[in-house]
PDB file of N, CA and C in Angstrom:
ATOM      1  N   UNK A   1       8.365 -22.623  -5.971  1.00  0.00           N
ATOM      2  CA  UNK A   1       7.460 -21.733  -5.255  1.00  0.00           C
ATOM      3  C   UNK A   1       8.260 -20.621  -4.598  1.00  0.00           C
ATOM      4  N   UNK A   2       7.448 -19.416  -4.953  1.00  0.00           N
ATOM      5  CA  UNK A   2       8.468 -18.131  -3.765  1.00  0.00           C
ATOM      6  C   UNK A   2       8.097 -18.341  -2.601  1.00  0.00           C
ATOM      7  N   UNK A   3       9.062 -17.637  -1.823  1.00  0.00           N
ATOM      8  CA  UNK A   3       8.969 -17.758  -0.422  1.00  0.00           C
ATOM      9  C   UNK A   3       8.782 -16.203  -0.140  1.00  0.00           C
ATOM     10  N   UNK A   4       7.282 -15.954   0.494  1.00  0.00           N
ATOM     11  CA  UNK A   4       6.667 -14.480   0.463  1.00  0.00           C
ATOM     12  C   UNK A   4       6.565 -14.501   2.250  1.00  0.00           C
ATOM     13  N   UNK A   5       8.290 -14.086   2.684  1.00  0.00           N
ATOM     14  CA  UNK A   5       8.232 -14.247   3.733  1.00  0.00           C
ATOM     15  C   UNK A   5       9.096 -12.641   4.090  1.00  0.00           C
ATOM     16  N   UNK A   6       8.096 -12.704   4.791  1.00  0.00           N
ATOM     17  CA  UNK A   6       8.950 -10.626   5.564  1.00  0.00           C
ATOM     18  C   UNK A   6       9.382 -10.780   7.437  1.00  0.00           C
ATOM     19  N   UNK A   7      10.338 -10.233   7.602  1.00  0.00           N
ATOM     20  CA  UNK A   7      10.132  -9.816   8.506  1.00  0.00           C
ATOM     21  C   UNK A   7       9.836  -8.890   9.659  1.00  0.00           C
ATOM     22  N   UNK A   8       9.008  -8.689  10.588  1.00  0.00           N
ATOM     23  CA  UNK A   8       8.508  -7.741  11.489  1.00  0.00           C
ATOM     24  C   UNK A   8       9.301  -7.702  12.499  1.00  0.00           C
ATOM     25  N   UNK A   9       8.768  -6.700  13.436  1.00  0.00           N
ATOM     26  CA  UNK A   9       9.485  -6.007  14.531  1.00  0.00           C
ATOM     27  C   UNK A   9       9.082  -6.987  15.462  1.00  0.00           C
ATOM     28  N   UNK A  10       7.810  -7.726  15.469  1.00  0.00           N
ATOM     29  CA  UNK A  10       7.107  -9.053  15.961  1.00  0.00           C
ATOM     30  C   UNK A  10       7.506 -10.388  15.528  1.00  0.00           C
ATOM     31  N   UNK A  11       8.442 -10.720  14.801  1.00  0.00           N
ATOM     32  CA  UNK A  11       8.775 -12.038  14.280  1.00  0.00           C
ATOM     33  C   UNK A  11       8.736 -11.749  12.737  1.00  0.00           C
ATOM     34  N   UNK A  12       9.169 -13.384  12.441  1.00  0.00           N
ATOM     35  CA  UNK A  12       8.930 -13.381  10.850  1.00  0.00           C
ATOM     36  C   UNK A  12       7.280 -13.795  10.666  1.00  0.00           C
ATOM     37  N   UNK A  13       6.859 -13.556   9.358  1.00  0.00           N
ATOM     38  CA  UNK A  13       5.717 -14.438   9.087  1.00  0.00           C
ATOM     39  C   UNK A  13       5.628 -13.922   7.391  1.00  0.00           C
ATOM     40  N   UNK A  14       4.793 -15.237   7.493  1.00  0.00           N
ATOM     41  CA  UNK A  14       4.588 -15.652   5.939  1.00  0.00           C
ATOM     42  C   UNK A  14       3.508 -15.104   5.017  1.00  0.00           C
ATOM     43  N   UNK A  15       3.481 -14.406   3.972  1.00  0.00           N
ATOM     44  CA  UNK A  15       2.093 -13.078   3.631  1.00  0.00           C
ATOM     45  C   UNK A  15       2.067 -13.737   2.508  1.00  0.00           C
ATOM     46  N   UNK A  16       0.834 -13.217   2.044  1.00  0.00           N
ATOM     47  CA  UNK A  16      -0.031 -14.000   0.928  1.00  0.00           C
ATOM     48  C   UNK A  16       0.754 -12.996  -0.662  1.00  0.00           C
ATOM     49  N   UNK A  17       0.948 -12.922  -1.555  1.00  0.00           N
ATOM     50  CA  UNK A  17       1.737 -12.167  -2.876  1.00  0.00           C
ATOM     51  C   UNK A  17       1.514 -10.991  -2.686  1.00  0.00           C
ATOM     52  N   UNK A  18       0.276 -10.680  -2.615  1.00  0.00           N
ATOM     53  CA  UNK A  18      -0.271  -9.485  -3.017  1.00  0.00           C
ATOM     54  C   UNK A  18       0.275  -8.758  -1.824  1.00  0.00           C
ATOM     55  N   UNK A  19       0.319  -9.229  -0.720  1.00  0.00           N
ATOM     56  CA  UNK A  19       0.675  -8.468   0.501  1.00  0.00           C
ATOM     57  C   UNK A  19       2.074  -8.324   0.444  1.00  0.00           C
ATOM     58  N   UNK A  20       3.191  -9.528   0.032  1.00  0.00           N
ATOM     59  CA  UNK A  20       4.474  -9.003   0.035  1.00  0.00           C
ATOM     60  C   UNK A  20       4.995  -7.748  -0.403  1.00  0.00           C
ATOM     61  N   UNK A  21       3.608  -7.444  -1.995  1.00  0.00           N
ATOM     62  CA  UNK A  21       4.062  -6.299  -3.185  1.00  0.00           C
ATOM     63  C   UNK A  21       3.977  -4.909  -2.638  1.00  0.00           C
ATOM     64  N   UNK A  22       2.856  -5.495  -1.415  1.00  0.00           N
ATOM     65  CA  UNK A  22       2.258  -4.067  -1.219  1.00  0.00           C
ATOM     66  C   UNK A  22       3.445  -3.502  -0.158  1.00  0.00           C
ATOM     67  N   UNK A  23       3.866  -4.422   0.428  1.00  0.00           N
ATOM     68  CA  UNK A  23       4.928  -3.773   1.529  1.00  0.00           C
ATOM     69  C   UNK A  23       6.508  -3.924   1.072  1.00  0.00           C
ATOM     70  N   UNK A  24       6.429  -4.482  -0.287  1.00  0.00           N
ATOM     71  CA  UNK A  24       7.903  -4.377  -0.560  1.00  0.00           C
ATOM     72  C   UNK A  24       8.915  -2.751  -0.558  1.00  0.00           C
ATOM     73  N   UNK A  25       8.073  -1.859  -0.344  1.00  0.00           N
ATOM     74  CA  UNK A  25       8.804  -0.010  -0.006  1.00  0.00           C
ATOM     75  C   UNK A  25       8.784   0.311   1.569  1.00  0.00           C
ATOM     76  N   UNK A  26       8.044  -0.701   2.581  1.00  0.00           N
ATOM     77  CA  UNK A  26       8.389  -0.658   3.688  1.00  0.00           C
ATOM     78  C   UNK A  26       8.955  -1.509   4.661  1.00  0.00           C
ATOM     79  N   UNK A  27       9.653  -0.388   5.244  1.00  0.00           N
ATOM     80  CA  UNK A  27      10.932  -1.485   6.124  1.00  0.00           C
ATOM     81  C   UNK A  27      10.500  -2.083   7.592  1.00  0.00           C
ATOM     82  N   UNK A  28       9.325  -3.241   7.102  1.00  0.00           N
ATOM     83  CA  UNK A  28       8.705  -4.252   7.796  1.00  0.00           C
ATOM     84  C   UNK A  28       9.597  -4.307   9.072  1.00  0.00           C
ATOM     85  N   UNK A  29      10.716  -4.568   9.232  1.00  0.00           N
ATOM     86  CA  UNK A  29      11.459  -4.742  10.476  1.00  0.00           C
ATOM     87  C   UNK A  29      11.521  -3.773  11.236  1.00  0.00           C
ATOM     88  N   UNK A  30      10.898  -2.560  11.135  1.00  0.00           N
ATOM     89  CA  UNK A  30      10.297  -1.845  12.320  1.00  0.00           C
ATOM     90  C   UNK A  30       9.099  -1.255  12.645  1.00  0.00           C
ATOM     91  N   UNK A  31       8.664  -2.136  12.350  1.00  0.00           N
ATOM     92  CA  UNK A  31       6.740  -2.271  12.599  1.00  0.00           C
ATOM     93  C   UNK A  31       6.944  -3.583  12.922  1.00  0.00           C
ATOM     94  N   UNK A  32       5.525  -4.012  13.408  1.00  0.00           N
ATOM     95  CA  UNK A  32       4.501  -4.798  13.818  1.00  0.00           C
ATOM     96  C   UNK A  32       4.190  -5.368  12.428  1.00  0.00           C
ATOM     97  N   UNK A  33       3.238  -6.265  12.659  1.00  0.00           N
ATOM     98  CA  UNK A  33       2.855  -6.972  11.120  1.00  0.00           C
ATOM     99  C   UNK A  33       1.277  -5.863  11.370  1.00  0.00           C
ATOM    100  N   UNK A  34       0.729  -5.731  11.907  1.00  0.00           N
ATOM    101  CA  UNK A  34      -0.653  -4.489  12.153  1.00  0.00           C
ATOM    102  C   UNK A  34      -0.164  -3.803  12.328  1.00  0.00           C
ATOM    103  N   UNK A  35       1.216  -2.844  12.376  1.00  0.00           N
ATOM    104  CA  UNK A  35       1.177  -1.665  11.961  1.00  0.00           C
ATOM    105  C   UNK A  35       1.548  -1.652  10.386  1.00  0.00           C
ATOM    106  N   UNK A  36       2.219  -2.741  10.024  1.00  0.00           N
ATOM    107  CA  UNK A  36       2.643  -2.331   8.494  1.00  0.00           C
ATOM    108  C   UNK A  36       1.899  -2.679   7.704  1.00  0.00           C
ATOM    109  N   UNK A  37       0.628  -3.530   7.657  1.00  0.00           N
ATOM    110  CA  UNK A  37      -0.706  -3.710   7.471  1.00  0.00           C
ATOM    111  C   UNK A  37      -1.210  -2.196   7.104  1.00  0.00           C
ATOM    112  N   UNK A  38      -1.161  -1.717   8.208  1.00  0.00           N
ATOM    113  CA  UNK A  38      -1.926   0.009   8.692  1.00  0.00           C
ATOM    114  C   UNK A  38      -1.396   0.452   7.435  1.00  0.00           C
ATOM    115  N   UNK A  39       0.021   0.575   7.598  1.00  0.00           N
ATOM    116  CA  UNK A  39       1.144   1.797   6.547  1.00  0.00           C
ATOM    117  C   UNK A  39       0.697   0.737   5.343  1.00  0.00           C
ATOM    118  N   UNK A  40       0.493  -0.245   4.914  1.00  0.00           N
ATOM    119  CA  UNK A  40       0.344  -0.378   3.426  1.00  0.00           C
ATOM    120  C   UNK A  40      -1.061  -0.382   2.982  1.00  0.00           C
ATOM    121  N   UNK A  41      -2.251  -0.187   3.950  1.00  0.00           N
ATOM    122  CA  UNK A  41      -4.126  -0.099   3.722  1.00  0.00           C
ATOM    123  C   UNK A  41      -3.971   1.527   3.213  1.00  0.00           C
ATOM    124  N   UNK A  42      -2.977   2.420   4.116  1.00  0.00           N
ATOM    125  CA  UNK A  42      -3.048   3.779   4.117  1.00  0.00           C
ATOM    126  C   UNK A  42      -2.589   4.093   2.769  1.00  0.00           C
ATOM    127  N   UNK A  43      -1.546   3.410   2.779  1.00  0.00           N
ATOM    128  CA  UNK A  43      -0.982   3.882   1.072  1.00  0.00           C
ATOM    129  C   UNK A  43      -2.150   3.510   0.076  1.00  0.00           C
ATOM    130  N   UNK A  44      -2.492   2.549   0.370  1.00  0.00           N
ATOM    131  CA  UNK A  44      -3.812   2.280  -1.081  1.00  0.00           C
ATOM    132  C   UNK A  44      -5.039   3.197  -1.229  1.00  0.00           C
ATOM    133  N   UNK A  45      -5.540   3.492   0.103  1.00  0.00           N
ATOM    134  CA  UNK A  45      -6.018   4.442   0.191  1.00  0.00           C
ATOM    135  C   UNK A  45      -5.437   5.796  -0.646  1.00  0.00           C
ATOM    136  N   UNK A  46      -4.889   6.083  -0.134  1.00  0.00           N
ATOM    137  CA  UNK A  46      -4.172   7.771  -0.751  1.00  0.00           C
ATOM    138  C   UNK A  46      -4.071   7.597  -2.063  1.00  0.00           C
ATOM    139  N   UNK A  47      -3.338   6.481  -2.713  1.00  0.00           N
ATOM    140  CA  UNK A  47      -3.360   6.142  -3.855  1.00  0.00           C
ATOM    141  C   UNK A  47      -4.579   6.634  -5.110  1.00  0.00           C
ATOM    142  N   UNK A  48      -5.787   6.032  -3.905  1.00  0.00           N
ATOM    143  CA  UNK A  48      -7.290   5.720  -4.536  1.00  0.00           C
ATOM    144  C   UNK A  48      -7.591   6.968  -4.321  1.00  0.00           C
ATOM    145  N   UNK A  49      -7.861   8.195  -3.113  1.00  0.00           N
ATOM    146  CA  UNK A  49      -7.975   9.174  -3.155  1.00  0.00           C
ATOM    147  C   UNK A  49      -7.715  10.005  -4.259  1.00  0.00           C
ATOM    148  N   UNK A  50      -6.021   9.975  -4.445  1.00  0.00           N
ATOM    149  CA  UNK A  50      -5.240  10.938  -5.203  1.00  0.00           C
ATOM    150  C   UNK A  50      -5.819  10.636  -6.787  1.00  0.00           C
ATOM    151  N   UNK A  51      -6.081   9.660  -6.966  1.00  0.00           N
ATOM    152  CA  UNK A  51      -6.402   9.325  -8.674  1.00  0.00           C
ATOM    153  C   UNK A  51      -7.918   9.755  -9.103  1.00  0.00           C
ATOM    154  N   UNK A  52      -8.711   9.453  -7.348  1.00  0.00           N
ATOM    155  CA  UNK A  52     -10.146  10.168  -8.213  1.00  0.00           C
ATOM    156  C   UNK A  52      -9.843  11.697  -8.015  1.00  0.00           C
ATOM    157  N   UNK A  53      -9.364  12.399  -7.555  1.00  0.00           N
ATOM    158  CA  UNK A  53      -8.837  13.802  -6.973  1.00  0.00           C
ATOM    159  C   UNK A  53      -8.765  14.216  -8.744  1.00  0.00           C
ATOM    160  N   UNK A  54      -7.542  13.564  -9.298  1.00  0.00           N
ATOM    161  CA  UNK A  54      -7.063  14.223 -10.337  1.00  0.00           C
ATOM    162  C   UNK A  54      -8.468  13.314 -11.368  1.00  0.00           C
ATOM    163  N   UNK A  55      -9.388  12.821 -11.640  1.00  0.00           N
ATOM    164  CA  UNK A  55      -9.953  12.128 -12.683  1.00  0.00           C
ATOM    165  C   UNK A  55     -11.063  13.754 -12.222  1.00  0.00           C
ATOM    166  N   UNK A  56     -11.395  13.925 -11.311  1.00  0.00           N
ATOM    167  CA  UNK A  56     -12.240  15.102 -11.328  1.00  0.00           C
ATOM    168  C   UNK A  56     -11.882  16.411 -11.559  1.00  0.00           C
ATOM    169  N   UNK A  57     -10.634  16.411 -11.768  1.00  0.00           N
ATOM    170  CA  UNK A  57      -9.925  17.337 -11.899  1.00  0.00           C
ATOM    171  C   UNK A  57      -9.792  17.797 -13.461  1.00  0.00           C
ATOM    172  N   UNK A  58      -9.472  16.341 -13.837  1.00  0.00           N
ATOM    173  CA  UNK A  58      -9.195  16.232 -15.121  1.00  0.00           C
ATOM    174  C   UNK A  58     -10.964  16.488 -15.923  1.00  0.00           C
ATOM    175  N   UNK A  59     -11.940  16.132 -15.920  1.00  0.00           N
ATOM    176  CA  UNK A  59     -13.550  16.212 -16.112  1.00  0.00           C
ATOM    177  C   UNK A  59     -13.500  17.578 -16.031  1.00  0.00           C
ATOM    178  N   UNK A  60     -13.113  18.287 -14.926  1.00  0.00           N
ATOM    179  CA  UNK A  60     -13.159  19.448 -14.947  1.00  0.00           C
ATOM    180  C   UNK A  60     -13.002  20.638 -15.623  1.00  0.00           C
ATOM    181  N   UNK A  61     -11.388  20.362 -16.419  1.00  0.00           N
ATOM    182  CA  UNK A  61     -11.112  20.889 -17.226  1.00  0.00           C
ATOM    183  C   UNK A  61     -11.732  20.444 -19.227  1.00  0.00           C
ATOM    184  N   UNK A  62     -12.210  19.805 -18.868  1.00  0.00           N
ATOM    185  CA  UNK A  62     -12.644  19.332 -20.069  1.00  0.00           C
ATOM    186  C   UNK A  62     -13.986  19.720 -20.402  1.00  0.00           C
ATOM    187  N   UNK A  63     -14.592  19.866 -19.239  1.00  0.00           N
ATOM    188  CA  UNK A  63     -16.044  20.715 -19.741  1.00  0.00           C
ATOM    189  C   UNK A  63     -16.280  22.290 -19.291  1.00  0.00           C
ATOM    190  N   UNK A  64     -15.185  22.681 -18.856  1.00  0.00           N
ATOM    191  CA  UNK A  64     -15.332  23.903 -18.763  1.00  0.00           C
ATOM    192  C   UNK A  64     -13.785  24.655 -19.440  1.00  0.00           C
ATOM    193  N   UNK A  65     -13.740  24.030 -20.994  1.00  0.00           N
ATOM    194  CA  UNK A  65     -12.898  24.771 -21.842  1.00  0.00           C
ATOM    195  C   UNK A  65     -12.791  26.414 -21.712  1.00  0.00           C
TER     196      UNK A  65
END
């Protein structure tokens, strides 16, 4: 079994997979476990933003050849 364990600016604690992946680009040890929560909801967000941004973007150019 992995051990999906990070540590915070608040202690260590133990996160479920999906949560390790999402914060494996941030450096958990200076945040909070709710702020790096925050910084990895925000990234998915923008993520999700930025992709319908360009899918309308992309529609765009396709019907107005």
């Amino acid at each position: 079994m992995d051990d999906f364990t990070l540590e915070f600016r608040d202690g260590k604690r133990q996160v479920a997979p999906h949560v390790y992946e999402m914060l494996a680009t941030v450096e958990t040890y200076r945040l909070t476990y709710e702020e790096a929560m925050n910084v990895a909801n925000g990234n998915l967000f923008s993520t999700h933003v930025e992709k319908k941004h360009a899918d309308i973007i992309a529609k765009h150019f396709k019907e107005h050849r």
